[in-house]
PDB file of N, CA and C in Angstrom:
ATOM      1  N   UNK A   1       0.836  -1.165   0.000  1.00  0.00           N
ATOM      2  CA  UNK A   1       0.000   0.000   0.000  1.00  0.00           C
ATOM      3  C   UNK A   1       0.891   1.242   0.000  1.00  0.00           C
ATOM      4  N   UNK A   2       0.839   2.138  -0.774  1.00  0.00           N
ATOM      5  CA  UNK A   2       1.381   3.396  -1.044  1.00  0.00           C
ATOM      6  C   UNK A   2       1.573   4.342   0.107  1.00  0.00           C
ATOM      7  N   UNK A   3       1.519   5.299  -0.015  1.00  0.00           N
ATOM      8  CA  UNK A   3       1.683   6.081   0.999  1.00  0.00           C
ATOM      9  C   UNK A   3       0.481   7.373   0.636  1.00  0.00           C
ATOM     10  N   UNK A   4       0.079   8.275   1.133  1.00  0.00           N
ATOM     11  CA  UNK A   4      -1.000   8.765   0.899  1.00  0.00           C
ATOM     12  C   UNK A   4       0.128  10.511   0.245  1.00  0.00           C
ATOM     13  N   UNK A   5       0.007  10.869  -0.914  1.00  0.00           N
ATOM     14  CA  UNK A   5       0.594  11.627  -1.293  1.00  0.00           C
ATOM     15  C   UNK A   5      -0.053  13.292  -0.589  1.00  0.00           C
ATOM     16  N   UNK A   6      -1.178  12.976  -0.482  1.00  0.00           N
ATOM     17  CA  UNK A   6      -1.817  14.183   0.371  1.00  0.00           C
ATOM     18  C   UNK A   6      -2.386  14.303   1.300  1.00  0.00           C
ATOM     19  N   UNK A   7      -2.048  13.988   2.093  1.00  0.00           N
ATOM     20  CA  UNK A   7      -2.484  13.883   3.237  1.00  0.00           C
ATOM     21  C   UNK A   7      -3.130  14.806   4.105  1.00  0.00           C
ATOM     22  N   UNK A   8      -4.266  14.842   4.861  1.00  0.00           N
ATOM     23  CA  UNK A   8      -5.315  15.616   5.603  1.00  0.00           C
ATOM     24  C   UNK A   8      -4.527  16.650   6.227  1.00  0.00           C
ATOM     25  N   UNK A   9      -3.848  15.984   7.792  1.00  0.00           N
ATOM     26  CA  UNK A   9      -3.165  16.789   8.260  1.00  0.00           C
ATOM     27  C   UNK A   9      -1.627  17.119   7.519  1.00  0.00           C
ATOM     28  N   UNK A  10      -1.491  18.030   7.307  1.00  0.00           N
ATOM     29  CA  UNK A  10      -0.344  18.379   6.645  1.00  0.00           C
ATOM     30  C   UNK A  10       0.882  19.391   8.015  1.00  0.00           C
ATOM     31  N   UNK A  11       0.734  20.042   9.420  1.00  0.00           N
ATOM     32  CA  UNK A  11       1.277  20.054  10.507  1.00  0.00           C
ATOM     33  C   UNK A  11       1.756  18.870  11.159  1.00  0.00           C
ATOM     34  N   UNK A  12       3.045  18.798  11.578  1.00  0.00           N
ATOM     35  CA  UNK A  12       3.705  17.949  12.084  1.00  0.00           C
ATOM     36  C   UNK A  12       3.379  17.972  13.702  1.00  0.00           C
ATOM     37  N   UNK A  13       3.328  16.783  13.996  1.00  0.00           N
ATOM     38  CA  UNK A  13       2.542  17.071  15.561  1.00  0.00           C
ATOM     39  C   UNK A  13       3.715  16.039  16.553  1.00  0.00           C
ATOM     40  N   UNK A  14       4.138  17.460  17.478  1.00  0.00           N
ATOM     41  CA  UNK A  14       5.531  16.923  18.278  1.00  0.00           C
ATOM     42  C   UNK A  14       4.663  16.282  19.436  1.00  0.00           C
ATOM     43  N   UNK A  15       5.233  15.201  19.692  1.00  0.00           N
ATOM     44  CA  UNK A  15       4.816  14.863  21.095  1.00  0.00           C
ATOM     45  C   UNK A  15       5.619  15.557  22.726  1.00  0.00           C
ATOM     46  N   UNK A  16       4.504  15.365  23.468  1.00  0.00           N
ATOM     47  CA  UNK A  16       4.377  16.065  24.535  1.00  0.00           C
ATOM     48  C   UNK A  16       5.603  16.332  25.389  1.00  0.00           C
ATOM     49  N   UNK A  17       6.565  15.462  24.945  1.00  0.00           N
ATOM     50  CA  UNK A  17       7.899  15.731  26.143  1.00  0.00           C
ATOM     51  C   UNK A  17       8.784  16.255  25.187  1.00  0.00           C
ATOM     52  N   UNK A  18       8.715  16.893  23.787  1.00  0.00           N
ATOM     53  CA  UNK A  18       9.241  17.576  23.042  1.00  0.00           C
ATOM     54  C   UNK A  18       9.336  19.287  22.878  1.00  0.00           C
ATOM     55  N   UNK A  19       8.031  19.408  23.759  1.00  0.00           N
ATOM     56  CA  UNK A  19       7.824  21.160  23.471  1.00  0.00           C
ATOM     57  C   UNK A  19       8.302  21.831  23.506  1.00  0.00           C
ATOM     58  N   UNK A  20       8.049  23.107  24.096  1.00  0.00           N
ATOM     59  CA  UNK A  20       9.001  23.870  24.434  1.00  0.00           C
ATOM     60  C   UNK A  20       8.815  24.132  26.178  1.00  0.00           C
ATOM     61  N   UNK A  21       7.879  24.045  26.317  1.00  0.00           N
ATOM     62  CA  UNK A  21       7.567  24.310  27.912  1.00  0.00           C
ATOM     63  C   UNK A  21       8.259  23.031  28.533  1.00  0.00           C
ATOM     64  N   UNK A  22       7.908  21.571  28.232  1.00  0.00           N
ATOM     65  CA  UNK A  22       8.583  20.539  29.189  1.00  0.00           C
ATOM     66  C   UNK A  22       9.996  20.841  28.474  1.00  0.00           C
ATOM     67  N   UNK A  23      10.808  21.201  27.493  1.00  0.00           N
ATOM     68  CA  UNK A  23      11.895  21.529  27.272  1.00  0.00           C
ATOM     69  C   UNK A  23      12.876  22.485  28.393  1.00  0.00           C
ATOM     70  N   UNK A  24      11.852  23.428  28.784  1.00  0.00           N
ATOM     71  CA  UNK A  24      12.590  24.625  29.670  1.00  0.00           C
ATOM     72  C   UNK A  24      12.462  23.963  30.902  1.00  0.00           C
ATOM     73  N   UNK A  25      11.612  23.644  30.951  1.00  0.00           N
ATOM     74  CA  UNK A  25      11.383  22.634  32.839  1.00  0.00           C
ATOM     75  C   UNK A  25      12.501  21.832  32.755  1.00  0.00           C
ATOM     76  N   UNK A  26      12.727  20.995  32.143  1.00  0.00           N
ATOM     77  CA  UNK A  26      13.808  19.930  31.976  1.00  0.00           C
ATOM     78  C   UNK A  26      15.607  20.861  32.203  1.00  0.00           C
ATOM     79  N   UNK A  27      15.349  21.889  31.232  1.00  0.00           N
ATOM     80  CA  UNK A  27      16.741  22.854  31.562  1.00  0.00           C
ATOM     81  C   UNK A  27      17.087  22.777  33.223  1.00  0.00           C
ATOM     82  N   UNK A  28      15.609  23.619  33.669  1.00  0.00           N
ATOM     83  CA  UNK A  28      16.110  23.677  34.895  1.00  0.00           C
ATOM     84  C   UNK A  28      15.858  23.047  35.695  1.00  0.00           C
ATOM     85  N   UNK A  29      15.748  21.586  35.832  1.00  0.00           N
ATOM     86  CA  UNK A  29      15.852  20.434  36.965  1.00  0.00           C
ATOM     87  C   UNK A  29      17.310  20.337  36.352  1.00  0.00           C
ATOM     88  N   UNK A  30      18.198  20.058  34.922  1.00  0.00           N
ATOM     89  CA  UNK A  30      19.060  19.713  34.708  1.00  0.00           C
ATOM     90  C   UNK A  30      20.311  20.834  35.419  1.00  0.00           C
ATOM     91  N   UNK A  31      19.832  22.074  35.453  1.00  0.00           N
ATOM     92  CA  UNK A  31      20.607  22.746  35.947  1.00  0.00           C
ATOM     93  C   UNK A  31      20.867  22.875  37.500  1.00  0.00           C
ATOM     94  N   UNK A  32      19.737  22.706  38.336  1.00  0.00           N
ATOM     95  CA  UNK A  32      19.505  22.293  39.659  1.00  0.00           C
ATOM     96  C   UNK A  32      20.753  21.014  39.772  1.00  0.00           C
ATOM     97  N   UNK A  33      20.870  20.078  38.924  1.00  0.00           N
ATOM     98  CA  UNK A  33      21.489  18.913  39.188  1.00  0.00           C
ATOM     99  C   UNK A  33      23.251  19.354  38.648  1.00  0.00           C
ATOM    100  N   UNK A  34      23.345  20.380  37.431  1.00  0.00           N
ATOM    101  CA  UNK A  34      24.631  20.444  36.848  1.00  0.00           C
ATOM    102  C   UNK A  34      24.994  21.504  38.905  1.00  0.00           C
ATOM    103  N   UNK A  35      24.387  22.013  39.065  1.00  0.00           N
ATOM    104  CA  UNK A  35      24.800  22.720  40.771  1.00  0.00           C
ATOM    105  C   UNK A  35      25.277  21.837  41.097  1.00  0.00           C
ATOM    106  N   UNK A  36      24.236  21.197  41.449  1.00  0.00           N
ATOM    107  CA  UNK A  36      24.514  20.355  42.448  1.00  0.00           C
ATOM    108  C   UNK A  36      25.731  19.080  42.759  1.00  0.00           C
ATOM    109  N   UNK A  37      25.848  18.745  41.702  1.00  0.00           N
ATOM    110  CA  UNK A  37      27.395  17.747  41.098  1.00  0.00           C
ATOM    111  C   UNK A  37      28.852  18.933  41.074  1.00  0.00           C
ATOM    112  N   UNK A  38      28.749  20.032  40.741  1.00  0.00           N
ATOM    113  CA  UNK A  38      29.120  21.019  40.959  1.00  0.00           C
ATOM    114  C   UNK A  38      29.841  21.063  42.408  1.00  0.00           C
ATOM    115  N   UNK A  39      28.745  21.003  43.615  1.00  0.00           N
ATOM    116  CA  UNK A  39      29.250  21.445  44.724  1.00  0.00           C
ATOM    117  C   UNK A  39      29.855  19.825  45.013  1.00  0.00           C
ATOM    118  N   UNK A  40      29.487  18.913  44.471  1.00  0.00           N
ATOM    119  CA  UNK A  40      29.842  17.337  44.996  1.00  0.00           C
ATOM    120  C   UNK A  40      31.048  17.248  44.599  1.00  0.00           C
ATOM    121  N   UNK A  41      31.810  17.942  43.556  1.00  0.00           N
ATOM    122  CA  UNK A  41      32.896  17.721  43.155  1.00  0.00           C
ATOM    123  C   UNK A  41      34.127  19.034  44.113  1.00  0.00           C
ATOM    124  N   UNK A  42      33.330  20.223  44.695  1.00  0.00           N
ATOM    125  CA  UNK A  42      33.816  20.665  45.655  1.00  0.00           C
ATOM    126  C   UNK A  42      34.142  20.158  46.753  1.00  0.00           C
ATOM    127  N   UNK A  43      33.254  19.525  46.852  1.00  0.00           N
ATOM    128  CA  UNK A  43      33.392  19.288  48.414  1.00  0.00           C
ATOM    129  C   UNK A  43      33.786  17.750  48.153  1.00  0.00           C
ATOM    130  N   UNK A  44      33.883  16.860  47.491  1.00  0.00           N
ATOM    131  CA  UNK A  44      34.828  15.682  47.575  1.00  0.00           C
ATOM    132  C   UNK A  44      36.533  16.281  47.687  1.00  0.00           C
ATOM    133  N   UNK A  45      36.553  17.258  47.044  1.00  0.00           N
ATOM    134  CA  UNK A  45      37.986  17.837  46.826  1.00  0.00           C
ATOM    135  C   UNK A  45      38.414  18.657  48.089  1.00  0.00           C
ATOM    136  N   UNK A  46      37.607  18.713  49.091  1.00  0.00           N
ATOM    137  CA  UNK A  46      37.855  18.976  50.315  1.00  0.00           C
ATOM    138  C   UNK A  46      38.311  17.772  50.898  1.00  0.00           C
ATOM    139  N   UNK A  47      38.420  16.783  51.272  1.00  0.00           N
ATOM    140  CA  UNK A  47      38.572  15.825  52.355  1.00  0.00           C
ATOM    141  C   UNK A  47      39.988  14.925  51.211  1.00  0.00           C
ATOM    142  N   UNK A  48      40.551  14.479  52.059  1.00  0.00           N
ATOM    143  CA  UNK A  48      41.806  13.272  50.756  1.00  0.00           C
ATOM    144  C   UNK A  48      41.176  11.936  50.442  1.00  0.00           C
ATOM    145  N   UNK A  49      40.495  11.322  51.544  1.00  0.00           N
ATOM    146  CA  UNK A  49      39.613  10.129  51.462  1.00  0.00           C
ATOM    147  C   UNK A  49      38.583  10.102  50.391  1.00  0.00           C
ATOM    148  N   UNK A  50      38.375  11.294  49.775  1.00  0.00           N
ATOM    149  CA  UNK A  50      36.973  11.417  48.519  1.00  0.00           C
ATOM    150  C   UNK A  50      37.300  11.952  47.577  1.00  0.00           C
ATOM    151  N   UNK A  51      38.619  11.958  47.077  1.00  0.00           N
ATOM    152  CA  UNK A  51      39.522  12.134  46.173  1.00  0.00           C
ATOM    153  C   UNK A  51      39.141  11.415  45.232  1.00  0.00           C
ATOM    154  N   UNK A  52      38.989   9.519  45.672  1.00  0.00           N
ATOM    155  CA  UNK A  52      38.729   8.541  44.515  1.00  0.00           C
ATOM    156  C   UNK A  52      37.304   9.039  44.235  1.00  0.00           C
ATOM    157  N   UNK A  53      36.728   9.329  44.837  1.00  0.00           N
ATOM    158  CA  UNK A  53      34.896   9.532  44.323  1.00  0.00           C
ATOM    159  C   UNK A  53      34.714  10.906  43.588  1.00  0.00           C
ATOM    160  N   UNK A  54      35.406  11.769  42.949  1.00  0.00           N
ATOM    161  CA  UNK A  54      35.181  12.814  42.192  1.00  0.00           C
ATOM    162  C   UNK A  54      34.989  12.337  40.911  1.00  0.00           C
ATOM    163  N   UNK A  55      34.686  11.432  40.890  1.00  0.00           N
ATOM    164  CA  UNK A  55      34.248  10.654  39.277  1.00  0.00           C
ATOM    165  C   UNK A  55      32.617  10.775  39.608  1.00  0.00           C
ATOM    166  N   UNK A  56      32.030  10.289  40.684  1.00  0.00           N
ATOM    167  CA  UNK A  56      30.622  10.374  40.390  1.00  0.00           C
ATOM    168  C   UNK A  56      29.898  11.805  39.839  1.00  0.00           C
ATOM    169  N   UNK A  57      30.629  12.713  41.038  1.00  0.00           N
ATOM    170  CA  UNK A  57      29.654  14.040  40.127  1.00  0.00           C
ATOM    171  C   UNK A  57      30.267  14.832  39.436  1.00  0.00           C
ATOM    172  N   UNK A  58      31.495  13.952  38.568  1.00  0.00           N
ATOM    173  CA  UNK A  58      31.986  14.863  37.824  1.00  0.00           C
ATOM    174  C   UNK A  58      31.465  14.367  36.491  1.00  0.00           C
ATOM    175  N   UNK A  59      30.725  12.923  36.780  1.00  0.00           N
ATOM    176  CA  UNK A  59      29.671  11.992  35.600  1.00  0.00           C
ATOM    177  C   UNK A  59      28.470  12.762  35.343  1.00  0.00           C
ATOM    178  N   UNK A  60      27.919  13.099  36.711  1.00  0.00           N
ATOM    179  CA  UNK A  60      26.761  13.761  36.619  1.00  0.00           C
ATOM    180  C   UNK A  60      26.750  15.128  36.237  1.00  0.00           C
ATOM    181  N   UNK A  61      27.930  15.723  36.185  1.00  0.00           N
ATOM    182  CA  UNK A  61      27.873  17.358  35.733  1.00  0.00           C
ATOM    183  C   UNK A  61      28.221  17.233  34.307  1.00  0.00           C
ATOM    184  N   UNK A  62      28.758  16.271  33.713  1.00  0.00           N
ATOM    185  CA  UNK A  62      29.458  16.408  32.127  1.00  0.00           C
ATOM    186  C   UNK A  62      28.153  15.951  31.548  1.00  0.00           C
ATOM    187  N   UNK A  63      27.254  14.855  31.891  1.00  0.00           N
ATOM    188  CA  UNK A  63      25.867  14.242  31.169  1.00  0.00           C
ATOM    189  C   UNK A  63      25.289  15.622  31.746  1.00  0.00           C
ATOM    190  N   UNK A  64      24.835  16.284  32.849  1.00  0.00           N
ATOM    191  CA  UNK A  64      23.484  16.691  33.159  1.00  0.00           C
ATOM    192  C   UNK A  64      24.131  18.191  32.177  1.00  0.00           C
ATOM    193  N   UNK A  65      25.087  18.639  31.805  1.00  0.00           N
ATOM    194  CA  UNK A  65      25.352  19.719  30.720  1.00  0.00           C
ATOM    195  C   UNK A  65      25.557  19.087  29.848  1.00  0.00           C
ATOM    196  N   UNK A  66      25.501  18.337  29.368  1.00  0.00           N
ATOM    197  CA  UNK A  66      25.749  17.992  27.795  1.00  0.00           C
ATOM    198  C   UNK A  66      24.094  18.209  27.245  1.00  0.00           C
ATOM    199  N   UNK A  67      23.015  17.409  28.532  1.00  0.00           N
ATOM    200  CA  UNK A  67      21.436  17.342  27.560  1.00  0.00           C
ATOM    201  C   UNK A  67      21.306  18.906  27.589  1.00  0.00           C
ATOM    202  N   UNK A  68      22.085  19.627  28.799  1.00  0.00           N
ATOM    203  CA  UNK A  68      21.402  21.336  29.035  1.00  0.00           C
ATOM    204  C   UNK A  68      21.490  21.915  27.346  1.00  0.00           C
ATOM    205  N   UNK A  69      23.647  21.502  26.747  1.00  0.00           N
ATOM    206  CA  UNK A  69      23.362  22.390  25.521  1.00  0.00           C
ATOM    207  C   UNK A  69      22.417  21.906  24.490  1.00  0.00           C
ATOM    208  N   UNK A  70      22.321  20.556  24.654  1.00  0.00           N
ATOM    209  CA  UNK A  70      21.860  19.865  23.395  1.00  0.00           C
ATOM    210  C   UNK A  70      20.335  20.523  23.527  1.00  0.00           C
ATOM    211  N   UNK A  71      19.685  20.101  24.595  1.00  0.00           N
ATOM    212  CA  UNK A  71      18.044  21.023  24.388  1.00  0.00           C
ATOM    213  C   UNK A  71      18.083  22.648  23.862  1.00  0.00           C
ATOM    214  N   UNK A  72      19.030  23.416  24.660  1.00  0.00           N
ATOM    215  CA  UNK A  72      19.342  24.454  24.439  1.00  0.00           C
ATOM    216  C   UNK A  72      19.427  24.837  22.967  1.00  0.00           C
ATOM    217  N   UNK A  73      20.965  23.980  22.408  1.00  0.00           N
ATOM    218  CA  UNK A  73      20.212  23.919  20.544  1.00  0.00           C
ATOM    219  C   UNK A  73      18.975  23.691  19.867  1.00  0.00           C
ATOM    220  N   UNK A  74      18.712  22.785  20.149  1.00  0.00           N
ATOM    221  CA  UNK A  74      17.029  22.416  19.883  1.00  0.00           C
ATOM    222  C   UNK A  74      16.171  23.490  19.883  1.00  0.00           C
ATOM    223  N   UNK A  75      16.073  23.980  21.053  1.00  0.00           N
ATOM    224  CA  UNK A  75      15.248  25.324  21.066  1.00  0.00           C
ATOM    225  C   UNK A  75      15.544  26.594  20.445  1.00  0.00           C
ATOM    226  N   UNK A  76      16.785  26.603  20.354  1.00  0.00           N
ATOM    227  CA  UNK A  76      17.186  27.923  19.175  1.00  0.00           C
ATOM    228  C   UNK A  76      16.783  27.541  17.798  1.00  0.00           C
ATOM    229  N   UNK A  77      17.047  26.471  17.427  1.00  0.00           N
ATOM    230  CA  UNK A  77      16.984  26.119  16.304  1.00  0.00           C
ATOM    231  C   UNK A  77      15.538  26.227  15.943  1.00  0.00           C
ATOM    232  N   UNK A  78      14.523  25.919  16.878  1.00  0.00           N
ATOM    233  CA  UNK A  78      13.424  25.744  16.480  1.00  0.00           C
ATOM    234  C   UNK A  78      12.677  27.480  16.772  1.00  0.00           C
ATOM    235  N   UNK A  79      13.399  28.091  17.436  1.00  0.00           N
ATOM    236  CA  UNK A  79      13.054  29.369  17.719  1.00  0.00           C
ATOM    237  C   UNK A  79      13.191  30.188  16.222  1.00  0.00           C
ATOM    238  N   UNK A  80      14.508  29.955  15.634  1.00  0.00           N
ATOM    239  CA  UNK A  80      14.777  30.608  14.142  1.00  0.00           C
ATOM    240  C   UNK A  80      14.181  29.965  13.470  1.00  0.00           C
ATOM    241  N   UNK A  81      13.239  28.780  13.097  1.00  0.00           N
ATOM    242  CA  UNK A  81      12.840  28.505  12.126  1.00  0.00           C
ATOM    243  C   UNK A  81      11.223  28.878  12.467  1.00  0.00           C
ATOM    244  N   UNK A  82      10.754  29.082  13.558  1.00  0.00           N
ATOM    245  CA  UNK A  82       9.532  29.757  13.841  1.00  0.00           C
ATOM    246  C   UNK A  82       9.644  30.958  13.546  1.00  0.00           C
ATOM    247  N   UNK A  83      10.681  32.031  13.477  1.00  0.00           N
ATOM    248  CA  UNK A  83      10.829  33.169  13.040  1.00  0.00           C
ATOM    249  C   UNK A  83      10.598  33.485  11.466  1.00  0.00           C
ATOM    250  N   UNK A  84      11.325  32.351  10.756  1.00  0.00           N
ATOM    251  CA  UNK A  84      11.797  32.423   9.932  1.00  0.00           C
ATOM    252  C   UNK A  84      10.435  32.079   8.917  1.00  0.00           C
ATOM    253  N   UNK A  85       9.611  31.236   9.512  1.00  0.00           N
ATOM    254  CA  UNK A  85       8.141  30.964   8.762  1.00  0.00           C
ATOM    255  C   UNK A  85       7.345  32.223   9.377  1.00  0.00           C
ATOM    256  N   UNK A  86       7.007  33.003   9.945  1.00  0.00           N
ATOM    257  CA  UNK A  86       6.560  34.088  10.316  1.00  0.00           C
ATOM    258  C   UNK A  86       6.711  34.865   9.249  1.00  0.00           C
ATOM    259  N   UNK A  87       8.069  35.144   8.844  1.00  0.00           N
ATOM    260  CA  UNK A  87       8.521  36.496   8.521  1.00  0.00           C
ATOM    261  C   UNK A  87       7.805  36.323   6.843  1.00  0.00           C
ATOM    262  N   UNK A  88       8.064  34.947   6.687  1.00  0.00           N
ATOM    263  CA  UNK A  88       8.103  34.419   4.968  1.00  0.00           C
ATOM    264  C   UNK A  88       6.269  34.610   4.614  1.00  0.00           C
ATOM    265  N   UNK A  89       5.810  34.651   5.924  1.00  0.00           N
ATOM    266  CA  UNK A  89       4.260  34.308   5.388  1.00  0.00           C
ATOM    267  C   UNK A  89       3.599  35.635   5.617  1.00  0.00           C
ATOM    268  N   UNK A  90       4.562  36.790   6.148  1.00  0.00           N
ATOM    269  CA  UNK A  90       3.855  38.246   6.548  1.00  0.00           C
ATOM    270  C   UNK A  90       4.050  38.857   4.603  1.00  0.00           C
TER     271      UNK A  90
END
């Protein structure tokens, strides 16, 4: 069976943990957590005994900023191309 060349809905429909609102919520629990690994890697570096454990939140600060820029792109990107269909259709 073919594919339907014209199809009804012609809007692409993002699902719900894609938006932009659970996008920005997500920033900042991720940023709450990039802190927080932050101070874990301070304060392991206080004591000599927790020297070996500056790997855990130095895991959790390199992942919990890596999704921060990657959403962060996402949303610019999708910010200029919402601009960019605006401007084309005024």
């Amino acid at each position: 069976m073919r594919l339907q060349q014209n199809p009804l809905f012609r809007k692409e429909i993002a699902p719900w943990y894609d938006s932009d609102t659970t996008c920005l919520i997500m920033i900042g629990f991720l940023l709450i957590l990039f802190l927080f690994s932050i101070t874990g890697i301070s304060e392991a570096y206080e004591k000599i005994e927790y020297h070996k454990y500056v790997w855990v939140p130095g895991i959790l600060a390199i992942l919990s900023g890596g999704i921060i820029i990657s959403m962060s792109i996402r949303l610019i990107k999708r910010y200029y191309k919402r601009r960019a269909k605006e401007r084309g259709s005024l």
